[in-house]
PDB file of N, CA and C in Angstrom:
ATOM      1  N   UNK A   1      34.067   5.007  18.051  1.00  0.00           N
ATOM      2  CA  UNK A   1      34.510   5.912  19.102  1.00  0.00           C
ATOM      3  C   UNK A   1      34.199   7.347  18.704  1.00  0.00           C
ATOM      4  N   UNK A   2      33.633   7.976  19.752  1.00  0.00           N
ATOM      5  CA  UNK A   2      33.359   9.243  19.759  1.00  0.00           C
ATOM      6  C   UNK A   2      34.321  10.367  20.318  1.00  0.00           C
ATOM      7  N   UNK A   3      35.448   9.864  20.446  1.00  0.00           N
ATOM      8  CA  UNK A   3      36.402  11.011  21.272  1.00  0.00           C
ATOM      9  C   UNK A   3      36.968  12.255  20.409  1.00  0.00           C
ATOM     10  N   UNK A   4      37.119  11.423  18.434  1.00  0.00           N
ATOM     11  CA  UNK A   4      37.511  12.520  17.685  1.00  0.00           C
ATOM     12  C   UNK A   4      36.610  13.591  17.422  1.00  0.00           C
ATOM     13  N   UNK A   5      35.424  13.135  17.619  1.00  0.00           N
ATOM     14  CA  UNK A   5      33.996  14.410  17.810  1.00  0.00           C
ATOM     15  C   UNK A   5      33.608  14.936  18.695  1.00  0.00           C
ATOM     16  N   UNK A   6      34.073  14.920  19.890  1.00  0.00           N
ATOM     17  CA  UNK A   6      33.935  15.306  21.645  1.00  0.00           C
ATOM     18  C   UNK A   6      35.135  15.940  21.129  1.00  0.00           C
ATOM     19  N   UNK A   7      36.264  15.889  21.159  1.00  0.00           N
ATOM     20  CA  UNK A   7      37.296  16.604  21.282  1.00  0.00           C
ATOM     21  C   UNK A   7      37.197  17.755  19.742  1.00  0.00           C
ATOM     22  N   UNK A   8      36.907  17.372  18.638  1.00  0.00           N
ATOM     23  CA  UNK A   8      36.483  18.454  17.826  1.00  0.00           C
ATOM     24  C   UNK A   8      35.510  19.306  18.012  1.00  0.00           C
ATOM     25  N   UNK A   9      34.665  19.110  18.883  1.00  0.00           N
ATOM     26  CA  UNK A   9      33.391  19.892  19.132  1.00  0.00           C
ATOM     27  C   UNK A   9      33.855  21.023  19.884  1.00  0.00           C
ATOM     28  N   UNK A  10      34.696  20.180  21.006  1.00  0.00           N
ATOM     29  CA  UNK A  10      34.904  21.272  22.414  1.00  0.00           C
ATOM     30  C   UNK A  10      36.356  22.653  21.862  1.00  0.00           C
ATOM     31  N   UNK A  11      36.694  21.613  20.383  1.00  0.00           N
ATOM     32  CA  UNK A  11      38.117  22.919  20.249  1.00  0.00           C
ATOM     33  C   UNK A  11      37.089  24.128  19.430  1.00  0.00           C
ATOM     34  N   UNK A  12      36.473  23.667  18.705  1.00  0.00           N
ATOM     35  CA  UNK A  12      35.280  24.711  17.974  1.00  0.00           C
ATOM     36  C   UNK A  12      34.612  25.784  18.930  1.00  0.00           C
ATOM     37  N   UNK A  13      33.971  25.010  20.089  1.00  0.00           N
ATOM     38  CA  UNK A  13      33.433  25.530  20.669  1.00  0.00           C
ATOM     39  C   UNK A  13      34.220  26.739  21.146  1.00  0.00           C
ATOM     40  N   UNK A  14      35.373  26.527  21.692  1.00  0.00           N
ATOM     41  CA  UNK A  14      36.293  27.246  22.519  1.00  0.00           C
ATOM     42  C   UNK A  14      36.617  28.309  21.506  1.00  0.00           C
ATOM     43  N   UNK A  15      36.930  28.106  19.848  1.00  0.00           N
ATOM     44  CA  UNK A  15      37.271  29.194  19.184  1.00  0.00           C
ATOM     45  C   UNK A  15      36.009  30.026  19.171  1.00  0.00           C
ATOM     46  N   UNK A  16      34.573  29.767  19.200  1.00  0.00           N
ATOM     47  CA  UNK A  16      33.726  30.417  18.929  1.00  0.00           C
ATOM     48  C   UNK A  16      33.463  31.723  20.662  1.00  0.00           C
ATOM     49  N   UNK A  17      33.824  30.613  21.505  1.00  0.00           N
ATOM     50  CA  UNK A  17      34.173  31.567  22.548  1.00  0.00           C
ATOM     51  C   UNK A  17      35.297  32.212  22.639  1.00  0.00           C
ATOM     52  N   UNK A  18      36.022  32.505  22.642  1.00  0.00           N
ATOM     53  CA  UNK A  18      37.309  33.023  22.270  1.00  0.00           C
ATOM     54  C   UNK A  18      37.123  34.487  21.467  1.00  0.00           C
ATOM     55  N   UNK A  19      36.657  34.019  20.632  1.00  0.00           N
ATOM     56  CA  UNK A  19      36.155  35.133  19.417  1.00  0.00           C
ATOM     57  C   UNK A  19      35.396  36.123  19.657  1.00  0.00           C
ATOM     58  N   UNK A  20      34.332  35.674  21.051  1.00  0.00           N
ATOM     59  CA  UNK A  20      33.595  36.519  21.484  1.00  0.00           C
ATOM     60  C   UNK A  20      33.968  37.322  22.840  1.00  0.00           C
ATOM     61  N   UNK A  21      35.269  36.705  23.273  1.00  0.00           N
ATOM     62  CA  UNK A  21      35.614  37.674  24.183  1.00  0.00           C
ATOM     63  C   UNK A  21      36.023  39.221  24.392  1.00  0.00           C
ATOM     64  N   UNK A  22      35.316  39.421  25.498  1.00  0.00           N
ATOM     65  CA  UNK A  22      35.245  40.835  25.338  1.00  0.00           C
ATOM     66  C   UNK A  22      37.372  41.702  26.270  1.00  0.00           C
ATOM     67  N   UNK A  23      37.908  40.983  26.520  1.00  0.00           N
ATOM     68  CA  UNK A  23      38.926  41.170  27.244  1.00  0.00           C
ATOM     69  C   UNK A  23      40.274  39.943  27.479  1.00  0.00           C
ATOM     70  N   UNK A  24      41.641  40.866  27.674  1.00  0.00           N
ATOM     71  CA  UNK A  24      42.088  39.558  28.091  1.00  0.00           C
ATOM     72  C   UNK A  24      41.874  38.655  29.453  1.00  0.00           C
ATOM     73  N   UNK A  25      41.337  39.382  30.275  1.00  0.00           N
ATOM     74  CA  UNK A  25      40.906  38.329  31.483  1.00  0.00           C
ATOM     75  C   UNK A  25      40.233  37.656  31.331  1.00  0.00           C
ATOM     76  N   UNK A  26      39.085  37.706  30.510  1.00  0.00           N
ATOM     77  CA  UNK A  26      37.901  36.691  29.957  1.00  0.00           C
ATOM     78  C   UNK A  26      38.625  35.440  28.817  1.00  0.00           C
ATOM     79  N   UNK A  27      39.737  35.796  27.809  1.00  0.00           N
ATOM     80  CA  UNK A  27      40.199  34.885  27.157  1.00  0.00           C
ATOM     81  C   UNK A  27      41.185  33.815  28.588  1.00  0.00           C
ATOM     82  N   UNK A  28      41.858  34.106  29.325  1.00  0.00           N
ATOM     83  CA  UNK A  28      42.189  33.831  30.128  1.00  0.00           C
ATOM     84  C   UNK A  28      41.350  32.746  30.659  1.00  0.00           C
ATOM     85  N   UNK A  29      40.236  33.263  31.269  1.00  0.00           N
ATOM     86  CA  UNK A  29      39.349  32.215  31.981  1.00  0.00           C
ATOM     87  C   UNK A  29      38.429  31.384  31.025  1.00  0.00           C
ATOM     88  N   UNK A  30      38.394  31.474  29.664  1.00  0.00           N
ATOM     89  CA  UNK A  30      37.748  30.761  28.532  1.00  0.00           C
ATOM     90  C   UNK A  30      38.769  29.569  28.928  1.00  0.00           C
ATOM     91  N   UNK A  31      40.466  29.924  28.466  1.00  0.00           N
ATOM     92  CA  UNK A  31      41.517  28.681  27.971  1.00  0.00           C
ATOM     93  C   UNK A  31      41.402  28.295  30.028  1.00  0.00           C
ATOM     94  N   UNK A  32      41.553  28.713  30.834  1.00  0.00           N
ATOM     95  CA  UNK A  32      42.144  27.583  31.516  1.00  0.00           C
ATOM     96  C   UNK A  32      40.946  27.058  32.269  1.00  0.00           C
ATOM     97  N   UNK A  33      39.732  27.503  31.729  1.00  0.00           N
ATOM     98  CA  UNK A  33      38.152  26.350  32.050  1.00  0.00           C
ATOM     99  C   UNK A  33      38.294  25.314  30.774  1.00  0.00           C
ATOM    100  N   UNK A  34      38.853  25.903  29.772  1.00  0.00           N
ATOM    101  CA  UNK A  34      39.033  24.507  28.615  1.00  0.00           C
ATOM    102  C   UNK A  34      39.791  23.670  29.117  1.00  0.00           C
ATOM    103  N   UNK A  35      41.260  23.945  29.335  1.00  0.00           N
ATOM    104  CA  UNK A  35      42.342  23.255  29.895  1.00  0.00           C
ATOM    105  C   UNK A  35      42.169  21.930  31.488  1.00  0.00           C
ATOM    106  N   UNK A  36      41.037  22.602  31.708  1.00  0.00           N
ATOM    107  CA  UNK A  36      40.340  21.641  32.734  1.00  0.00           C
ATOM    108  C   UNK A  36      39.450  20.786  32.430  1.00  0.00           C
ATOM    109  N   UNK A  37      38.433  21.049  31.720  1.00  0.00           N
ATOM    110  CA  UNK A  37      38.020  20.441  31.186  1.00  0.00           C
ATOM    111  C   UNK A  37      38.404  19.765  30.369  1.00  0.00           C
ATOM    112  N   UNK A  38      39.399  19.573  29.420  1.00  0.00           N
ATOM    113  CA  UNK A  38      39.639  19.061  28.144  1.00  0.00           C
ATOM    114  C   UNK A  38      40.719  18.048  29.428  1.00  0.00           C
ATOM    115  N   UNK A  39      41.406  18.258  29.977  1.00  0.00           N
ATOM    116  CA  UNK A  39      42.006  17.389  31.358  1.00  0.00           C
ATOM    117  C   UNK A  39      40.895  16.484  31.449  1.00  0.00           C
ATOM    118  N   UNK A  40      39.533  16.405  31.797  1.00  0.00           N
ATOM    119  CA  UNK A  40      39.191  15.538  32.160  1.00  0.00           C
ATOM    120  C   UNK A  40      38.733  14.640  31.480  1.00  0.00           C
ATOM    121  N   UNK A  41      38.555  15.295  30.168  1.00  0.00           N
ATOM    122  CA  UNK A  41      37.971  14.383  28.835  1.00  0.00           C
ATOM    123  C   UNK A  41      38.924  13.221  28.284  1.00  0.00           C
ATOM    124  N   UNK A  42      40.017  14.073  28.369  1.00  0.00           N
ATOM    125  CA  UNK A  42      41.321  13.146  28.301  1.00  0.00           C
ATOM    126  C   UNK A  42      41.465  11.661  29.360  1.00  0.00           C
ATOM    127  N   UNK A  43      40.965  12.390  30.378  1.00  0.00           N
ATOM    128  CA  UNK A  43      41.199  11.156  31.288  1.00  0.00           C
ATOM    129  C   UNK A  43      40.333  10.179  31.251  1.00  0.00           C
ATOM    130  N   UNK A  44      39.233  10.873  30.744  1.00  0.00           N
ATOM    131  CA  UNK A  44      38.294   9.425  30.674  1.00  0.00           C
ATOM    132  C   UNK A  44      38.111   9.169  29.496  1.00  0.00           C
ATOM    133  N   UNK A  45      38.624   9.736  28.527  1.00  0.00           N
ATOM    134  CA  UNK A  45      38.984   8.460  27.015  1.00  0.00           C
ATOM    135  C   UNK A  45      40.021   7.683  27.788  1.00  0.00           C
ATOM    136  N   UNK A  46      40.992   7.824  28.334  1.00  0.00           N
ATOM    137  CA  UNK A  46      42.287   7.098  28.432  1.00  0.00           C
ATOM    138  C   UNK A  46      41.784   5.735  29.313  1.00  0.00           C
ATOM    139  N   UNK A  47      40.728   6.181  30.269  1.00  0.00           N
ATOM    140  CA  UNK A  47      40.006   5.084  31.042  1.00  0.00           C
ATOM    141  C   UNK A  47      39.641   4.216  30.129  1.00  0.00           C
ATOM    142  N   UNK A  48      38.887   4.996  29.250  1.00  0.00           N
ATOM    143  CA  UNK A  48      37.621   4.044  28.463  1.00  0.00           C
ATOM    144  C   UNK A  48      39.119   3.059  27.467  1.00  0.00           C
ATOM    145  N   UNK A  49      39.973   3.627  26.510  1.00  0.00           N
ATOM    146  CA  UNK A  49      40.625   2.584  25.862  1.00  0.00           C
ATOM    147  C   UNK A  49      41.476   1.689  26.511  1.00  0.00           C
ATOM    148  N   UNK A  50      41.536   1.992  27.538  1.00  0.00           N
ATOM    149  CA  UNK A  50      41.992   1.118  28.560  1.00  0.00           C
ATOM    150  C   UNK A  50      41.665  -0.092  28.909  1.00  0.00           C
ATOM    151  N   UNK A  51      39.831   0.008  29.009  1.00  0.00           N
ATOM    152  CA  UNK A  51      38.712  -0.899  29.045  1.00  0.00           C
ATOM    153  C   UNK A  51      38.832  -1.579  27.730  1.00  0.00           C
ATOM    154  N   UNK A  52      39.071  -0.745  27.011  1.00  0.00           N
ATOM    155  CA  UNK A  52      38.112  -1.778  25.548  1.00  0.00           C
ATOM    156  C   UNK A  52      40.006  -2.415  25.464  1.00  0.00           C
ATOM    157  N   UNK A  53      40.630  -2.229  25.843  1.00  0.00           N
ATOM    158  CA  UNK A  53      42.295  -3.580  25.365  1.00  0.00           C
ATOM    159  C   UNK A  53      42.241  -4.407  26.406  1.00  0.00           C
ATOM    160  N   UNK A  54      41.473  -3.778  27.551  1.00  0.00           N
ATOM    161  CA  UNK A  54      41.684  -5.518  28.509  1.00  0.00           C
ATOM    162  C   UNK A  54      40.542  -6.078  27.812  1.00  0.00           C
ATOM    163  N   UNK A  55      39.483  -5.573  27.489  1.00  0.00           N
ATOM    164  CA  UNK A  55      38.322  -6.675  26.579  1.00  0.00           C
ATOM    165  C   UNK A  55      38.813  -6.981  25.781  1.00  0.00           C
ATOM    166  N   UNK A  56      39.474  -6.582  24.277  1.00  0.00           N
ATOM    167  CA  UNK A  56      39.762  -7.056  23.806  1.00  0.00           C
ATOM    168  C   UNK A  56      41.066  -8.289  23.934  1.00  0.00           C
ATOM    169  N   UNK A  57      42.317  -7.893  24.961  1.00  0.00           N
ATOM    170  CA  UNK A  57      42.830  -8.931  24.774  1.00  0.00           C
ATOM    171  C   UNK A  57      42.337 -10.015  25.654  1.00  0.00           C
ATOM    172  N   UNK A  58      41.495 -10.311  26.854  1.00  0.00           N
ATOM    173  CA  UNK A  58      40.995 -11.006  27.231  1.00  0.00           C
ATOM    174  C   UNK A  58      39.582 -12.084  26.259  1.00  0.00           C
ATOM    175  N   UNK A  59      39.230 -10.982  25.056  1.00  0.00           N
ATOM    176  CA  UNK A  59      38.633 -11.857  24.169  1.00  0.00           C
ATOM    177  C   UNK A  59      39.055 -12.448  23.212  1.00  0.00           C
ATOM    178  N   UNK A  60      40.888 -12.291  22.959  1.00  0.00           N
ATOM    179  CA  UNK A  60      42.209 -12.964  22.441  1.00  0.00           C
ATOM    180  C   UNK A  60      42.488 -13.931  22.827  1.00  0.00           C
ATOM    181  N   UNK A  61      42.492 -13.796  24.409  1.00  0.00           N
ATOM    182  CA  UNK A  61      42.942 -15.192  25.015  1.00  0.00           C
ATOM    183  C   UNK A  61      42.037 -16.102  24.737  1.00  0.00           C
ATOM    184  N   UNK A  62      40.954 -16.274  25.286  1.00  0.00           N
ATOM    185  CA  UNK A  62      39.934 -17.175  24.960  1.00  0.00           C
ATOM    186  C   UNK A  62      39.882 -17.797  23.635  1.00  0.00           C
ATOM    187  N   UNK A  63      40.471 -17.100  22.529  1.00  0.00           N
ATOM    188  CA  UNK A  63      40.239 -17.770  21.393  1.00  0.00           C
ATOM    189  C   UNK A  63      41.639 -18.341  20.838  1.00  0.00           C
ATOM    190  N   UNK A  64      42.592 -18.079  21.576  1.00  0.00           N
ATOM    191  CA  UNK A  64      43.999 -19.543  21.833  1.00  0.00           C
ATOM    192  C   UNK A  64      43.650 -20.864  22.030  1.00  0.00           C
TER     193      UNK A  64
END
């Protein structure tokens, strides 16, 4: 799984933007374009492990 490196990438990223802001309205619109984004990343890991426990326990049952 790649979510601990998608999600480490995008907090890096965000400090490196952050750092370069020139104002507080710009830090402002850095965190709540992260906060949306990082919303959606969330949601589709939560999809995806979602997927891989009905595979996996459906490849549990079968082997009862």
């Amino acid at each position: 799984m790649d979510f601990a490196k998608e999600n480490a990438e995008s907090s890096f990223s965000l400090a490196r933007e952050l750092a370069n802001a020139k104002d507080v309205q710009e830090v402002m619109s850095i965190q709540s374009r992260y906060g949306q984004t990082q919303i959606q990343a969330y949601s589709r890991q939560v999809q995806e492990l979602g997927r891989l426990m009905v595979n996996a326990m459906s490849g549990a049952g079968r082997k009862i």
